[in-house]
C-alpha atoms as a PDB file:
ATOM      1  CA  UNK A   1       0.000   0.000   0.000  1.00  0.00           C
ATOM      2  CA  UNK A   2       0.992   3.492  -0.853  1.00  0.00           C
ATOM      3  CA  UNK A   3       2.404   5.865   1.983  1.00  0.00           C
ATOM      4  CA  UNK A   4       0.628   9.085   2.019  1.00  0.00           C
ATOM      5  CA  UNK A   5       2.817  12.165   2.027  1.00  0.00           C
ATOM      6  CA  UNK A   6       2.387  15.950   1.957  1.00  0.00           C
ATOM      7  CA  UNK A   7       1.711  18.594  -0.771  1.00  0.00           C
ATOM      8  CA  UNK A   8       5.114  19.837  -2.393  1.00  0.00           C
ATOM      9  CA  UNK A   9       5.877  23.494  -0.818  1.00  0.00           C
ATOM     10  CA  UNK A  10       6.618  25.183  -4.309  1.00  0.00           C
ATOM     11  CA  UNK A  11       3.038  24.936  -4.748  1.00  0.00           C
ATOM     12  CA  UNK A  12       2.898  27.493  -1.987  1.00  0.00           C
ATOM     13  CA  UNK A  13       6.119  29.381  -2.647  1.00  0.00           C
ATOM     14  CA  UNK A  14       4.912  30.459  -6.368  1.00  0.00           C
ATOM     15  CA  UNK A  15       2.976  33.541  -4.407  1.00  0.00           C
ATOM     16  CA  UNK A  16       6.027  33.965  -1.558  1.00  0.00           C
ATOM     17  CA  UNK A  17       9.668  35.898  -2.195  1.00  0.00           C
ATOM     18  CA  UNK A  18       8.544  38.003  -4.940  1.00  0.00           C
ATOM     19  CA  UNK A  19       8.749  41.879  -4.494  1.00  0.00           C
ATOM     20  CA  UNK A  20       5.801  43.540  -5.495  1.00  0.00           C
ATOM     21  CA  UNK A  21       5.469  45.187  -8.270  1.00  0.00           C
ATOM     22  CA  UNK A  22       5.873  48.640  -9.825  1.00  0.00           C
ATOM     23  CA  UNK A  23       3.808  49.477 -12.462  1.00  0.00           C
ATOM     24  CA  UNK A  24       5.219  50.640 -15.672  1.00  0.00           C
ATOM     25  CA  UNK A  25       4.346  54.014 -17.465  1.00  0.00           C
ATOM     26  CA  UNK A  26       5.612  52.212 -20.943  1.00  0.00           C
ATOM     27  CA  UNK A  27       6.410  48.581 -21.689  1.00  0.00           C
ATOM     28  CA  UNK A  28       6.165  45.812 -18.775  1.00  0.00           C
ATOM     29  CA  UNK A  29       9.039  43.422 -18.748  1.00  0.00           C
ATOM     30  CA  UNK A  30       9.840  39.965 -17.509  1.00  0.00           C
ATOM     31  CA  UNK A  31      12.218  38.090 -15.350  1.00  0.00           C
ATOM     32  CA  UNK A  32      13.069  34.876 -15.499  1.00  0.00           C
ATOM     33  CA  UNK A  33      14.564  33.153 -12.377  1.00  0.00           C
ATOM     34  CA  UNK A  34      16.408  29.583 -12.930  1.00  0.00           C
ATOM     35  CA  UNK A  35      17.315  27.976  -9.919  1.00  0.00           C
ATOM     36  CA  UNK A  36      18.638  24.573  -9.291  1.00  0.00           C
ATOM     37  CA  UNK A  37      18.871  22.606  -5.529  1.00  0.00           C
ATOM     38  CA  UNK A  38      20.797  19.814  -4.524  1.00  0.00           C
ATOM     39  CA  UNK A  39      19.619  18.679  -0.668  1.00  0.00           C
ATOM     40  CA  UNK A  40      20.509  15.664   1.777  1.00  0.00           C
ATOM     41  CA  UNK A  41      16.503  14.736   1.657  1.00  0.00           C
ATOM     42  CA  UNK A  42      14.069  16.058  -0.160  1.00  0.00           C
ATOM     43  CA  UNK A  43      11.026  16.946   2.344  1.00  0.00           C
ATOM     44  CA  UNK A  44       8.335  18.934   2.207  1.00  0.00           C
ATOM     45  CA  UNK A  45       5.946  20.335   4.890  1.00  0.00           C
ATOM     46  CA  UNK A  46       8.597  18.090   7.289  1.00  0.00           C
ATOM     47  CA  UNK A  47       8.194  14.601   5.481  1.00  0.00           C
ATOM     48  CA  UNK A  48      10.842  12.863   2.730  1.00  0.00           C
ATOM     49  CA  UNK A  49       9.797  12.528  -1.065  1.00  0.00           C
ATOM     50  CA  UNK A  50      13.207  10.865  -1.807  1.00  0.00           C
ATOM     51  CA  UNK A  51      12.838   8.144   0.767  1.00  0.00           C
ATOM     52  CA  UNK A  52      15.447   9.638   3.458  1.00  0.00           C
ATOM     53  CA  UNK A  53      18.128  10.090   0.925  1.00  0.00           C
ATOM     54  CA  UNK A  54      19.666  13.066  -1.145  1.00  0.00           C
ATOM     55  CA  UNK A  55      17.484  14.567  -3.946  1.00  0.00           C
ATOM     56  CA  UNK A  56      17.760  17.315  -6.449  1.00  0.00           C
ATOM     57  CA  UNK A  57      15.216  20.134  -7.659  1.00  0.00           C
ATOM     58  CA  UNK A  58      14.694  22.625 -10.647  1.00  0.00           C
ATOM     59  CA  UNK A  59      12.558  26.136 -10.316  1.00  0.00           C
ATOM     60  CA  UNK A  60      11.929  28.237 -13.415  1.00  0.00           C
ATOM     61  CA  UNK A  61       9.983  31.021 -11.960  1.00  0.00           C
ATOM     62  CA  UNK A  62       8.919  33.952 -14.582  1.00  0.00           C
ATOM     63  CA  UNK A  63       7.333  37.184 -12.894  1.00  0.00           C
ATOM     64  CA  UNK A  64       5.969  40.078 -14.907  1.00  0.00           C
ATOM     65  CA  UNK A  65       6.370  43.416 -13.312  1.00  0.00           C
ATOM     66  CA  UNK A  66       2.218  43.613 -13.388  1.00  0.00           C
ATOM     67  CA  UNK A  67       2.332  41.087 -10.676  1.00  0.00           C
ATOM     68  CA  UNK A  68       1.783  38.022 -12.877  1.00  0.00           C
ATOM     69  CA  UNK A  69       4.034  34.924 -11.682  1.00  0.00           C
ATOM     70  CA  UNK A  70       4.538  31.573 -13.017  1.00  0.00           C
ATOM     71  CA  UNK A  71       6.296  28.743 -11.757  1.00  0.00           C
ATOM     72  CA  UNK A  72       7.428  25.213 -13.378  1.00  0.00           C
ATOM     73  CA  UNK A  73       9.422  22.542 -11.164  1.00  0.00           C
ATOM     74  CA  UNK A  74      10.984  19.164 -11.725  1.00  0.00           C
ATOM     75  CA  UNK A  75      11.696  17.362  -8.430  1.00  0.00           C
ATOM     76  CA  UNK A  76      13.145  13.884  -7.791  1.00  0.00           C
ATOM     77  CA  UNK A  77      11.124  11.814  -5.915  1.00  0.00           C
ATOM     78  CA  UNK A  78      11.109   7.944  -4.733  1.00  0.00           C
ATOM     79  CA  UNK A  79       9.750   5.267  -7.025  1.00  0.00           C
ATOM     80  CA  UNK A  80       9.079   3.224  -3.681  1.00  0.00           C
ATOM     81  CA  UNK A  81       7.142   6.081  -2.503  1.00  0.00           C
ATOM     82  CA  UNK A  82       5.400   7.070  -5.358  1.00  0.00           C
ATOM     83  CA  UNK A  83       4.486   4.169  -6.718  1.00  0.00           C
ATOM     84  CA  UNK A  84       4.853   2.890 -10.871  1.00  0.00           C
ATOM     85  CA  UNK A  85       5.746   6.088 -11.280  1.00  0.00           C
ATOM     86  CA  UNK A  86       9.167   7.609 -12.887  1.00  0.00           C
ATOM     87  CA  UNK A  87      11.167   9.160 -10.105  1.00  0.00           C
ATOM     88  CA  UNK A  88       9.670  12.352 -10.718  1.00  0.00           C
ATOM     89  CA  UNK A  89       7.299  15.353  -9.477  1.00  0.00           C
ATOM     90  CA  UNK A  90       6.686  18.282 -11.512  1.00  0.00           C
ATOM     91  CA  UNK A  91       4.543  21.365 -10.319  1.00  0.00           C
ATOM     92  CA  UNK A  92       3.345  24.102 -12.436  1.00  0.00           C
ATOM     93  CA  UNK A  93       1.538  26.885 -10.561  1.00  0.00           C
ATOM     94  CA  UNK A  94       0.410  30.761 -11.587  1.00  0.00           C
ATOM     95  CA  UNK A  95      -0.930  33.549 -10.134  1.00  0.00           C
ATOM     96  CA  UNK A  96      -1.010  37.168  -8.877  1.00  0.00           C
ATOM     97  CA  UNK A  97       0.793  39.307  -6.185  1.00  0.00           C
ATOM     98  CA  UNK A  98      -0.028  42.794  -5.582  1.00  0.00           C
ATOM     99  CA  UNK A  99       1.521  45.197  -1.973  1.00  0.00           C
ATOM    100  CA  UNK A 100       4.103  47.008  -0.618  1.00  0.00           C
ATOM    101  CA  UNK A 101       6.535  44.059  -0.169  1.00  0.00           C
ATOM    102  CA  UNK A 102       7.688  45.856   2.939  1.00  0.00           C
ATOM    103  CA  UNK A 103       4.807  46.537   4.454  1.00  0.00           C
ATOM    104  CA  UNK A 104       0.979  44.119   3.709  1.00  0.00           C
ATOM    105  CA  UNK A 105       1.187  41.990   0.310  1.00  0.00           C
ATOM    106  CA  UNK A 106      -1.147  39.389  -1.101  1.00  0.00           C
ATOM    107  CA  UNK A 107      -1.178  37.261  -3.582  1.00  0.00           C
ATOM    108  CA  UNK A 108      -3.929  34.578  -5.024  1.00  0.00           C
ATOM    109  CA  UNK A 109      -3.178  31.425  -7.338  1.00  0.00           C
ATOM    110  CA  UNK A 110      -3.781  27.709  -8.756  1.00  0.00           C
ATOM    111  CA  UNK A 111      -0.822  25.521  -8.539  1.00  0.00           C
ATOM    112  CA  UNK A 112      -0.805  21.580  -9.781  1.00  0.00           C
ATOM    113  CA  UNK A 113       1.309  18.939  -9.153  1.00  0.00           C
ATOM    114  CA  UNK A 114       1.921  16.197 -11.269  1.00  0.00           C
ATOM    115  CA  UNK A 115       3.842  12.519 -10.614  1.00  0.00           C
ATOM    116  CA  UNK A 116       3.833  10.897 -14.134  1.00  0.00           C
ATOM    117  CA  UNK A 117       3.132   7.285 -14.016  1.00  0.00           C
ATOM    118  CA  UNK A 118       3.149   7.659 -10.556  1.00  0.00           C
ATOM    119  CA  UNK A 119      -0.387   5.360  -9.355  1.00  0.00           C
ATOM    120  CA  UNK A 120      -1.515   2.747  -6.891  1.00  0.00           C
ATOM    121  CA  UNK A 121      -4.479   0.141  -6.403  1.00  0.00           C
ATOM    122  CA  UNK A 122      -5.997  -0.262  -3.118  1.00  0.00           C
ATOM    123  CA  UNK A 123      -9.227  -1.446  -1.418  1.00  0.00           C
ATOM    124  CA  UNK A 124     -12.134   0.852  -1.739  1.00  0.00           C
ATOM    125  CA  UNK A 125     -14.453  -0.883   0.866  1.00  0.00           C
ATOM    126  CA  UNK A 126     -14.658  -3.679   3.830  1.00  0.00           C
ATOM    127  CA  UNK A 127     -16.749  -6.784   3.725  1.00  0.00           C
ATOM    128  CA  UNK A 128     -17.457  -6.916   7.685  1.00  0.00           C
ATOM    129  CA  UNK A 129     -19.378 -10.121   7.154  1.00  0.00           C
ATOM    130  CA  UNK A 130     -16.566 -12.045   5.116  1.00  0.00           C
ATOM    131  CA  UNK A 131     -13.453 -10.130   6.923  1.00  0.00           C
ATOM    132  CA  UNK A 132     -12.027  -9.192   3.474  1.00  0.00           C
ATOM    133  CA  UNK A 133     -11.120  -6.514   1.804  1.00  0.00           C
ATOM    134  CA  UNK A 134     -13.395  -5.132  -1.673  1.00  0.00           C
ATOM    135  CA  UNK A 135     -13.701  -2.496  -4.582  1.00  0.00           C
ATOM    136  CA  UNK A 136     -10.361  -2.479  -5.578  1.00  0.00           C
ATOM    137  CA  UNK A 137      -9.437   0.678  -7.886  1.00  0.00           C
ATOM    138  CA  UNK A 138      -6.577   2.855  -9.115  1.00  0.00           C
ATOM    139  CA  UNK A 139      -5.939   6.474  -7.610  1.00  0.00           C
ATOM    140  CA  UNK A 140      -2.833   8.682  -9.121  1.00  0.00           C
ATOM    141  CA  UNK A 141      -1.444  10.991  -7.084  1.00  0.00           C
ATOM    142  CA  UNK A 142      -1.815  14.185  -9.136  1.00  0.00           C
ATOM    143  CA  UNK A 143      -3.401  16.900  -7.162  1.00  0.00           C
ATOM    144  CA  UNK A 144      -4.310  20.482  -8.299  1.00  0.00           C
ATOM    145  CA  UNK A 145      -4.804  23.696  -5.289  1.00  0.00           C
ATOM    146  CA  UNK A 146      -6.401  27.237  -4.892  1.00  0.00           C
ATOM    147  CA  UNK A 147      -3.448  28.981  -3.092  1.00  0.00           C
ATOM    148  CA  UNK A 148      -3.929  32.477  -1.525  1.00  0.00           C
ATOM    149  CA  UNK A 149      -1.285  34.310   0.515  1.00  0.00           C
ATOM    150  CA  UNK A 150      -1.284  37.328   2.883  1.00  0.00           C
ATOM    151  CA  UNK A 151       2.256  38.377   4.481  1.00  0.00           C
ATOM    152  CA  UNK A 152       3.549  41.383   6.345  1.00  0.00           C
ATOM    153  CA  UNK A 153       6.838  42.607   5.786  1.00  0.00           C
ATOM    154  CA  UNK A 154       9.210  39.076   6.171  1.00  0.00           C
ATOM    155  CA  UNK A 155       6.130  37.097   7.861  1.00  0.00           C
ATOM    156  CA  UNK A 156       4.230  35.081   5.172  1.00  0.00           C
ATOM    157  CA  UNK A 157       0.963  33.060   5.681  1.00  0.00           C
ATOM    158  CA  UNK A 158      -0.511  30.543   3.334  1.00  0.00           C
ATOM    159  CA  UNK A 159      -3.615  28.875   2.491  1.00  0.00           C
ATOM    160  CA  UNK A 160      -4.076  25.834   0.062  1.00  0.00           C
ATOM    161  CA  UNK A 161      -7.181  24.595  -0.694  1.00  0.00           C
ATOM    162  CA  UNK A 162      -7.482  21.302  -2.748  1.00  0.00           C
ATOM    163  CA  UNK A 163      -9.508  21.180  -5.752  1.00  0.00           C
ATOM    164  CA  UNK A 164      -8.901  17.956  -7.074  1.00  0.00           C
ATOM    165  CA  UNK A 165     -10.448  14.703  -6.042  1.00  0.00           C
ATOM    166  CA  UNK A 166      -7.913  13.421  -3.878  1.00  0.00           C
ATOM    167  CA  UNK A 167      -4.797  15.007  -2.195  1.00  0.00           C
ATOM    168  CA  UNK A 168      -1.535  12.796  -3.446  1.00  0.00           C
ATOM    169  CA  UNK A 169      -3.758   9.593  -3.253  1.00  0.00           C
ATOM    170  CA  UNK A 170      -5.534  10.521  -0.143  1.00  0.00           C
ATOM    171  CA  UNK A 171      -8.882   8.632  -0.319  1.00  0.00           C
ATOM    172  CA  UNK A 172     -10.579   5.487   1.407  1.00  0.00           C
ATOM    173  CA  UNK A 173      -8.112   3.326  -0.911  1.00  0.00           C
ATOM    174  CA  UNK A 174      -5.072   4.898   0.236  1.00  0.00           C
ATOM    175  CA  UNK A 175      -5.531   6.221   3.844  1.00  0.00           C
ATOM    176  CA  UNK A 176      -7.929   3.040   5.673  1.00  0.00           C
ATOM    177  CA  UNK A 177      -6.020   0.627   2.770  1.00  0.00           C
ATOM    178  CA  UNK A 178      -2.593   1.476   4.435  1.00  0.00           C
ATOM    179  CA  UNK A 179      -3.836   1.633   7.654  1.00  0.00           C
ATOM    180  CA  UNK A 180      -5.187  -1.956   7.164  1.00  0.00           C
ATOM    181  CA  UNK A 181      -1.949  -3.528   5.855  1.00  0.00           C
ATOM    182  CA  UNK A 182       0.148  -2.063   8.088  1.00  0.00           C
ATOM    183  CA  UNK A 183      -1.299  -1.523  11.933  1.00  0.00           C
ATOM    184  CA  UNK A 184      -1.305  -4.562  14.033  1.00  0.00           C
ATOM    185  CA  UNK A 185      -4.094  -4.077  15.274  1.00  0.00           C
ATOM    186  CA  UNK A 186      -7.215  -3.258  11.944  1.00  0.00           C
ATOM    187  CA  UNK A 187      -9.730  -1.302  14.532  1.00  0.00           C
ATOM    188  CA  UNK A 188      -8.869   1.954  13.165  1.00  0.00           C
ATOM    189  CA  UNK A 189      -8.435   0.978   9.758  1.00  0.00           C
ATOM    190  CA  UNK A 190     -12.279  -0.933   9.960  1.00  0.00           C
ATOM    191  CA  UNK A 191     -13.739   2.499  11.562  1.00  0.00           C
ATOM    192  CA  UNK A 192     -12.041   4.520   8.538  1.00  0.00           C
ATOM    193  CA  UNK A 193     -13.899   2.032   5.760  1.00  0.00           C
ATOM    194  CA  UNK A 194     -16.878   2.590   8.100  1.00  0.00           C
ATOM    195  CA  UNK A 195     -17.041   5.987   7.230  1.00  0.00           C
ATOM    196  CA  UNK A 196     -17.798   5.446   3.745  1.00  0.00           C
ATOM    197  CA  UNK A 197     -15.850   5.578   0.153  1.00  0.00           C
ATOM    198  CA  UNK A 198     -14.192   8.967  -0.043  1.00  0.00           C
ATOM    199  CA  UNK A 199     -11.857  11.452  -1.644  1.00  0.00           C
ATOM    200  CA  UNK A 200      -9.955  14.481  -0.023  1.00  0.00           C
ATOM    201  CA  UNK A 201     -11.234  16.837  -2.018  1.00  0.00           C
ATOM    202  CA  UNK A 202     -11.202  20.371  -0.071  1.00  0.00           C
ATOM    203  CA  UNK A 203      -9.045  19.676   2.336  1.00  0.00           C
ATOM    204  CA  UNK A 204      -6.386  22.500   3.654  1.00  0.00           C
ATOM    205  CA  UNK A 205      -2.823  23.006   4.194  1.00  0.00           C
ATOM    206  CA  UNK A 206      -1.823  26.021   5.840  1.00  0.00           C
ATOM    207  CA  UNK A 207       1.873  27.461   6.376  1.00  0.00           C
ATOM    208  CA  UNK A 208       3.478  30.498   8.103  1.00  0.00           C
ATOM    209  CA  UNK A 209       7.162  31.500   7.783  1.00  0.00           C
ATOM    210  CA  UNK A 210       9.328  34.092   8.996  1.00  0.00           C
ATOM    211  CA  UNK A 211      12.866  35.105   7.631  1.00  0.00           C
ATOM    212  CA  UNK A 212      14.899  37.331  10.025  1.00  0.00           C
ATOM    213  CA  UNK A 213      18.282  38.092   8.567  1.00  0.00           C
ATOM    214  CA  UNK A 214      21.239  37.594  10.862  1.00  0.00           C
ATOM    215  CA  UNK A 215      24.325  39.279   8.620  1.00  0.00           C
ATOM    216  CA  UNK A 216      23.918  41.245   5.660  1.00  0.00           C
ATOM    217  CA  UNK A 217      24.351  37.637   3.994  1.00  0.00           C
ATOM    218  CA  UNK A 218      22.753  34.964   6.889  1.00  0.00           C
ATOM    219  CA  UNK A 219      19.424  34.522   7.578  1.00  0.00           C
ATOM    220  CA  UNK A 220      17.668  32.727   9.877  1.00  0.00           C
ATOM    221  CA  UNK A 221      14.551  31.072   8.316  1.00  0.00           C
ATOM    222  CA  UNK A 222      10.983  29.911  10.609  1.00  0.00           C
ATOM    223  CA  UNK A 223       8.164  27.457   9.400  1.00  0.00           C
ATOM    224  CA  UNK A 224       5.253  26.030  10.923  1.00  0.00           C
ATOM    225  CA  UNK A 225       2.682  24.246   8.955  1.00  0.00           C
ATOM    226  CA  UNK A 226      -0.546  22.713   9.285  1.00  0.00           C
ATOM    227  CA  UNK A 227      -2.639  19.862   7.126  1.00  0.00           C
ATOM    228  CA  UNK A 228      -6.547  19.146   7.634  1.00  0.00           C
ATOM    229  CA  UNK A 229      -7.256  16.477   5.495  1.00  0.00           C
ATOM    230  CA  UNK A 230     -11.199  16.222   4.400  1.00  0.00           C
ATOM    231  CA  UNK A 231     -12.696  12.522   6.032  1.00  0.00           C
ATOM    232  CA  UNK A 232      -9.447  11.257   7.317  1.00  0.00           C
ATOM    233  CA  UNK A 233      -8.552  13.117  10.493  1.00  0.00           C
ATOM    234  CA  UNK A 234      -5.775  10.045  10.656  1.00  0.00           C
ATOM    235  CA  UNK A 235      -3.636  11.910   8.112  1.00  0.00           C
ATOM    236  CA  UNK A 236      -3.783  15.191   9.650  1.00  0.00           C
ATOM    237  CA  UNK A 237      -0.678  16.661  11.130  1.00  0.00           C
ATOM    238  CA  UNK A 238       1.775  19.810  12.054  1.00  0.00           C
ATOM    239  CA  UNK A 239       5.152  20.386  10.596  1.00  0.00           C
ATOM    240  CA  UNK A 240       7.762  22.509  11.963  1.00  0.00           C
ATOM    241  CA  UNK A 241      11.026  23.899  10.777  1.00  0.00           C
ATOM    242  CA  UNK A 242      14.038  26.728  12.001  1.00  0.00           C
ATOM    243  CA  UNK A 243      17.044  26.610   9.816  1.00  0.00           C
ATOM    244  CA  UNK A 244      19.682  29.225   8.451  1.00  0.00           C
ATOM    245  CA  UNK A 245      20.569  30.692   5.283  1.00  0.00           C
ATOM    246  CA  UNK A 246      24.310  31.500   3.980  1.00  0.00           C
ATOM    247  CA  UNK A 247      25.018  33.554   0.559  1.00  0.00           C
ATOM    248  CA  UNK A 248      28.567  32.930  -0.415  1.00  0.00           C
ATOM    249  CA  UNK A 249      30.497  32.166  -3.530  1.00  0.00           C
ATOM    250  CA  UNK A 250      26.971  32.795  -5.444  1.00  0.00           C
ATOM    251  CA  UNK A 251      25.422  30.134  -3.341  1.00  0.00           C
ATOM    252  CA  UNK A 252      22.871  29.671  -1.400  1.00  0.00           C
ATOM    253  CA  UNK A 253      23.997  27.162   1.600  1.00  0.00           C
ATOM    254  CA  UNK A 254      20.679  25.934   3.784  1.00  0.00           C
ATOM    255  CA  UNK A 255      20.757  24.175   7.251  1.00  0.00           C
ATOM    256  CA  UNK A 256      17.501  23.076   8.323  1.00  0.00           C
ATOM    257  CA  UNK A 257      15.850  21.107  11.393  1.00  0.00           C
ATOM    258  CA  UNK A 258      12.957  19.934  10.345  1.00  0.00           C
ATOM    259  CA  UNK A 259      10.329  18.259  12.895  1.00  0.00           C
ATOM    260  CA  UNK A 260       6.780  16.615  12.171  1.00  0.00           C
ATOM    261  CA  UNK A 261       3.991  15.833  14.874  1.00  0.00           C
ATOM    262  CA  UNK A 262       1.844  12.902  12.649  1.00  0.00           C
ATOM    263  CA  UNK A 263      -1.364  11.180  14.145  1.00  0.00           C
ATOM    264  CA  UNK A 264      -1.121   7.785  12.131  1.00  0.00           C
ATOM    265  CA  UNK A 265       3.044   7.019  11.098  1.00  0.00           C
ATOM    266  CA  UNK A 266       2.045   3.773   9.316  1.00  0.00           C
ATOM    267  CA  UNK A 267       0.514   6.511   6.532  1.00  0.00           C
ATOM    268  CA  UNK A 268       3.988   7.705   6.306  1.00  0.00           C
ATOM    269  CA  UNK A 269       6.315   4.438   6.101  1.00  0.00           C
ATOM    270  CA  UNK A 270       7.078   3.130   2.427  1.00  0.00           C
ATOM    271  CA  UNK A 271       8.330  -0.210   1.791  1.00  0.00           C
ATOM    272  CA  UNK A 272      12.119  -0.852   0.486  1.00  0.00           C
ATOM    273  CA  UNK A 273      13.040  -4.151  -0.154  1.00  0.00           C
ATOM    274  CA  UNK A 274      12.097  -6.112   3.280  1.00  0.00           C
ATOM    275  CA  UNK A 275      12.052  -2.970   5.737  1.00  0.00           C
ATOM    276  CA  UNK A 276       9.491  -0.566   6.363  1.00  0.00           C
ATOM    277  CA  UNK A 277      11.434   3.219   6.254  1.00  0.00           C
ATOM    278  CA  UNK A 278       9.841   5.864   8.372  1.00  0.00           C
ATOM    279  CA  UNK A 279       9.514   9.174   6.405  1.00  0.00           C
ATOM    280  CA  UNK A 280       8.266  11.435   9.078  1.00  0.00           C
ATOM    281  CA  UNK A 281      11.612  11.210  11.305  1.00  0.00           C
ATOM    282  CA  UNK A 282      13.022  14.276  12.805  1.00  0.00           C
ATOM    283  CA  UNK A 283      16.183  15.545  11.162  1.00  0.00           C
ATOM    284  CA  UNK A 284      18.974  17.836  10.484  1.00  0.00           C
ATOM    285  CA  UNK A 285      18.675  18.823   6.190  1.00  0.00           C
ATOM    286  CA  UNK A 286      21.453  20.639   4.522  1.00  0.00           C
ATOM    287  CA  UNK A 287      21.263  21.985   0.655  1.00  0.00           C
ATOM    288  CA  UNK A 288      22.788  23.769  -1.237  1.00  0.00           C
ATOM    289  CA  UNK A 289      21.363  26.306  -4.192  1.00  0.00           C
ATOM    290  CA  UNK A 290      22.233  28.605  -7.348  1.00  0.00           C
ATOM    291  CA  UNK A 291      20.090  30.769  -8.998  1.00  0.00           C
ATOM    292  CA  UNK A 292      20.955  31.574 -12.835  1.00  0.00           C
END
C-alpha cells in the first residue's frame, strides 16, 4: 500500500519571495529566475519525497512586473514512494501578487502537481461479514490547489485549498487501505472504511514562515505548517522547521531542522526491499542552491 505524504511546498512558494510590483508608465518586462537545488533529503511540509536520501530540484519562476508569476518545477522523488511512477514530481503553478513588499502583500493562485506514471491500487471498501477486503481501484497521485497568501513585511501566511479529487492519493483506498496492511491491530483501519468511500477533495494546508536576517548575507529562516485532510482526520498533522541561510560564492547554503507531529506514522512508512522506512523522522537537512 501506498504511503501518504504531503503537498510539495513550491506549490505554496509560487505567491512567496517576490517583491511587489511597480507598475510601468511604458512597456512591462519579464524576469526569469532559474534555480537549481541539490539537498541531503528532499522533504516537504517536514516529510521525505526521496525516501530519506539526497534529492535534487529545478525552479523556473517567470514574474511580470504587473504582478503576474509563473512557476514550473521538476523534483526527484522515490519510485518506492510514489508508486509505478518515474522518479519524478513536476509542479506548475500561476498567479497574482499585488503590496508594498515591505509593508501588507497578497497574492492569489492555482498551482498543480503532477507525478507521471506515478499510481496505486488499493481497497475501496470492507466486507465486515466475510473479513475481506473489496472495490479495488486505481488512484494517481496528481493533485491540483487554490493557493492564496497574505504576508507582512518578512512574515508570510498561506492557504491551500485542494480542488482535485484526492490530495496525493488521499482517499478510502489509500488512507484506511494502508492503515489496514500495516497496523497490528485493523480497529482503526475498519472504523475509517466505516465511514464510507471517499476522496480528499477540499481539504487545507496552511503554512506560516518568517525570515529574520542575521548578517547582511545569513538569515535565519521559521516554518510552521498545518494539514486538515477532508474525512481522514488520521492523516492530519503539524510540521515545523528553524534553519539558516548563507550567501557565499553565489550560493545559497541551507541548514535546516525539520520536525513533524503525525497522528497515524504507518501513513507515512514506504516499503524498500524487506524494511518498512519511516519518512516522518526528525532531522537535520542541509542543501545547497544557485540561482541563474
Amino acid at each position: 500500500m501506498p504511503s501518504l505524504r504531503p503537498l510539495s511546498f513550491a506549490a505554496g512558494m509560487v505567491l512567496a519571495g517576490v517583491a511587489a510590483p511597480t507598475l510601468a508608465a511604458e512597456t512591462a518586462s519579464f524576469a526569469v529566475d532559474p534555480e537549481v537545488k541539490i539537498t541531503s533529503d528532499q522533504r516537504t511540509r517536514g516529510i521525505s519525497d526521496s525516501l530519506n536520501r539526497p534529492g535534487a530540484k529545478l525552479s523556473i519562476e517567470a514574474v511580470h512586473e504587473s504582478g503576474l508569476i509563473g512557476l514550473v518545477e521538476f523534483s526527484s522523488v522515490s519510485k518506492k514512494q510514489f508508486l509505478d511512477g518515474a522518479g519524478l514530481g513536476m509542479t506548475l503553478a500561476g498567479g497574482y501578487r499585488f503590496g508594498d513588499p515591505e509593508g501588507w502583500h497578497f497574492g492569489a493562485g492555482l498551482a498543480t502537481e503532477l507525478f507521471p506514471g506515478a499510481k496505486f491500487e488499493a481497497p475501496h471498501g470492507f466486507d465486515m461479514t466475510t473479513g475481506t477486503p473489496t472495490g479495488f481501484q486505481t488512484t494517481r497521485y496528481n493533485s491540483t490547489f487554490a493557493v492564496v497568501e497574505i504576508g507582512y513585511g518578512e512574515l508570510e501566511g498561506r492557504i491551500l485549498n485542494v480542488l482535485s479529487k484526492t490530495y496525493r492519493g488521499a482517499d478510502t483506498g489509500g488512507v484506511c487501505g494502508t492503515m489496514l496492511a500495516l497496523m497490528p491491530d485493523p480497529t482503526q483501519a475498519l472504523e475509517c472504511y466505516a465511514r464510507g468511500d471517499h476522496g480528499s477533495r477540499g481539504s487545507w494546508l496552511f503554512d506560516l514562515d518568517y525570515k529574520y536576517s542575521l548578517t547582511p548575507t545569513t538569515t535565519l529562516n521559521l516554518h510552521a505548517g498545518y494539514q486538515k485532510i477532508v474525512h481522514f482526520k488520521e492523516a492530519n498533522f503539524s510540521d515545523y522547521r528553524i534553519g539558516v541561510t548563507h550567501k557565499r560564492w553565489g550560493f545559497e547554503w541551507n541548514a535546516d531542522w525539520v520536525t513533524t507531529n503525525t497522528r497515524v506514522r504507518e501513513l507515512y512508512l514506504a516499503q524498500d526491499g524487506d524494511a518498512l522506512r519511516a519518512t516522518d523522522d526528525n532531522k537535520f537537512v542541509l542543501s545547497i542552491s544557485r540561482r541563474f
